[in-house]
Protein backbone atom coordinates (compact mmCIF):
# COMPACT_ATOMS: atom_id res chain seq x y z
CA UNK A 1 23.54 -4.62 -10.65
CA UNK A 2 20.64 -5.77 -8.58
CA UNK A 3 18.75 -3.20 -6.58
CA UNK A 4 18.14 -3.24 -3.24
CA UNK A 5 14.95 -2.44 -2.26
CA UNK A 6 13.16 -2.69 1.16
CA UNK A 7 8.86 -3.08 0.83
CA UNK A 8 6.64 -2.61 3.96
CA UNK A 9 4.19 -4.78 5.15
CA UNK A 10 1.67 -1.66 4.46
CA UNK A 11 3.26 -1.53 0.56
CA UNK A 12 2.89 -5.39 0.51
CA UNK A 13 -0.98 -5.75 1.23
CA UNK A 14 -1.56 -2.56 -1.15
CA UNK A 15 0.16 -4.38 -3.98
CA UNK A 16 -1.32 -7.59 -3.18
CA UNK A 17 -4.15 -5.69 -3.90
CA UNK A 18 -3.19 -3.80 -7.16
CA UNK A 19 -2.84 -7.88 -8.33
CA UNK A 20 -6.16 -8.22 -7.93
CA UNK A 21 -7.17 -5.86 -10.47
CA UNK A 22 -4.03 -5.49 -13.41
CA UNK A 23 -3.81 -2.88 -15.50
CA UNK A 24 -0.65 -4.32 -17.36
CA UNK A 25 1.67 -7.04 -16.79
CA UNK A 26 4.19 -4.61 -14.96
CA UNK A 27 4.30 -1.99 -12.59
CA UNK A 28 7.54 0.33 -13.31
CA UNK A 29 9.65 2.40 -10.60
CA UNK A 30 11.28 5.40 -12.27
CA UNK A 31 13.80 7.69 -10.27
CA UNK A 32 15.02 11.08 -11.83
CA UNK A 33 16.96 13.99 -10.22
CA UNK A 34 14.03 16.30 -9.43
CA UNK A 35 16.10 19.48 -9.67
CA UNK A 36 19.81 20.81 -10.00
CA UNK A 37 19.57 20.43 -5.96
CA UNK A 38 20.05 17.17 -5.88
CA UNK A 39 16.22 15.96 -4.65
CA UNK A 40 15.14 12.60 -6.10
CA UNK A 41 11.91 12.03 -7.81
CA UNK A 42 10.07 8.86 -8.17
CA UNK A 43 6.79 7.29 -10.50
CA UNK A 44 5.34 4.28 -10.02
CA UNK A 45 3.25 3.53 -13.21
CA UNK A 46 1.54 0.79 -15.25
CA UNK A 47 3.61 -1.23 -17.81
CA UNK A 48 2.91 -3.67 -20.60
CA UNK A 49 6.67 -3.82 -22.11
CA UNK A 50 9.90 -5.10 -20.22
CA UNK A 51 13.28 -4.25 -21.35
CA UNK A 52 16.21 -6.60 -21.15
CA UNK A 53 17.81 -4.62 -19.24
CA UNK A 54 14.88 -3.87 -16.56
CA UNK A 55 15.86 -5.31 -12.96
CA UNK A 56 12.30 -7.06 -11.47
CA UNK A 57 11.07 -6.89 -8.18
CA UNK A 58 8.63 -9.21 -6.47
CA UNK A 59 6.06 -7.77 -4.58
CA UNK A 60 2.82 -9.71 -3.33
CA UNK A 61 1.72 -11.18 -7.01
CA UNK A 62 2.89 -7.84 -8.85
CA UNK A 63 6.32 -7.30 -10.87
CA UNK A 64 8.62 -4.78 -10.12
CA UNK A 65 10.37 -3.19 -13.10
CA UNK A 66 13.64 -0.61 -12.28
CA UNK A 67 15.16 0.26 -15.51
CA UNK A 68 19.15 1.03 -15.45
CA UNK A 69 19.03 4.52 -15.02
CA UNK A 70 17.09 4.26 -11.62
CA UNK A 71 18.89 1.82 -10.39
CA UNK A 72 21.31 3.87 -8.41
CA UNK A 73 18.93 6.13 -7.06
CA UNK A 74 16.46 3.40 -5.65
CA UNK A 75 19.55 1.63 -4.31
CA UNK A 76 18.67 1.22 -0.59
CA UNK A 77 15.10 3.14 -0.89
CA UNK A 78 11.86 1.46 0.95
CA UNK A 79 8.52 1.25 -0.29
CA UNK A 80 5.55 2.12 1.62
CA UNK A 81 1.90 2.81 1.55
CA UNK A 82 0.72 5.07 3.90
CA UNK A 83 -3.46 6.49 4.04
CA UNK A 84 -3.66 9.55 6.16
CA UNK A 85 -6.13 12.00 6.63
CA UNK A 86 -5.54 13.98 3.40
CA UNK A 87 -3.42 11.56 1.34
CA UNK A 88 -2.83 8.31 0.30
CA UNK A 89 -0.88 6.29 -1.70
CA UNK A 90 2.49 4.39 -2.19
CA UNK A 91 5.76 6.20 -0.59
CA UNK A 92 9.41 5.77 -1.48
CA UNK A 93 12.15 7.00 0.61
CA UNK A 94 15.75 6.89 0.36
CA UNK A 95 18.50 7.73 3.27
CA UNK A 96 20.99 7.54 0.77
CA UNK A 97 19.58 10.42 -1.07
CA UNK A 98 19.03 14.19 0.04
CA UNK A 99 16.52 14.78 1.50
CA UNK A 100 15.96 18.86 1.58
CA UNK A 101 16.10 20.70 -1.24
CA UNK A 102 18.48 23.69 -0.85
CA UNK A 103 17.87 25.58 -4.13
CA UNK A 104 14.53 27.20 -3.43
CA UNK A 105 12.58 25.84 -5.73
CA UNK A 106 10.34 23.91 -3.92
């Protein structure tokens, strides 16, 4: 199963960037239910191994790695990098996931 996976212009130039300066040969995508609520989590982290079974993702001179159990919940999700006043940093969003969290725990 290939994942589907929309990146921004913004998340684009940032990981053109990142290529500039590697910290491993890979830079994996990790998605996890966050809670019992249903609420996705996601990491973005450096990687030096690939699996077999990893799907890979182009992005601007970096590679992508989604390992099987994430691909279902990145299915459909964008990418972005957004720098606001207070924060900055790479943003992944998914309309196919929920998007509140109803159990109270965060």
């Amino acid at each position: 199963m290939a994942v589907n996976v929309v990146i921004t212009p913004e998340a684009e130039k940032a990981f053109s960037e990142l290529s500039l300066d590697k910290r491993a040969d890979y830079v994996r995508i990790s998605a996890a239910q966050a809670c019992g609520c249903g609420r996705v989590g996601y990491q973005m982290q450096w990687e030096s191994d690939r699996s077999d079974n990893d799907e890979v993702v182009d992005a601007e001179g970096l590679t992508l790695l989604v390992d099987v159990e994430s691909l279902a919940l990145l299915d459909g999700s964008t990418i972005d990098y957004k720098k606001e006043d207070m924060s900055e940093g790479f943003f992944i969003s998914n309309p196919n996931s929920s998007m509140g969290c109803g159990c109270g725990g965060h």
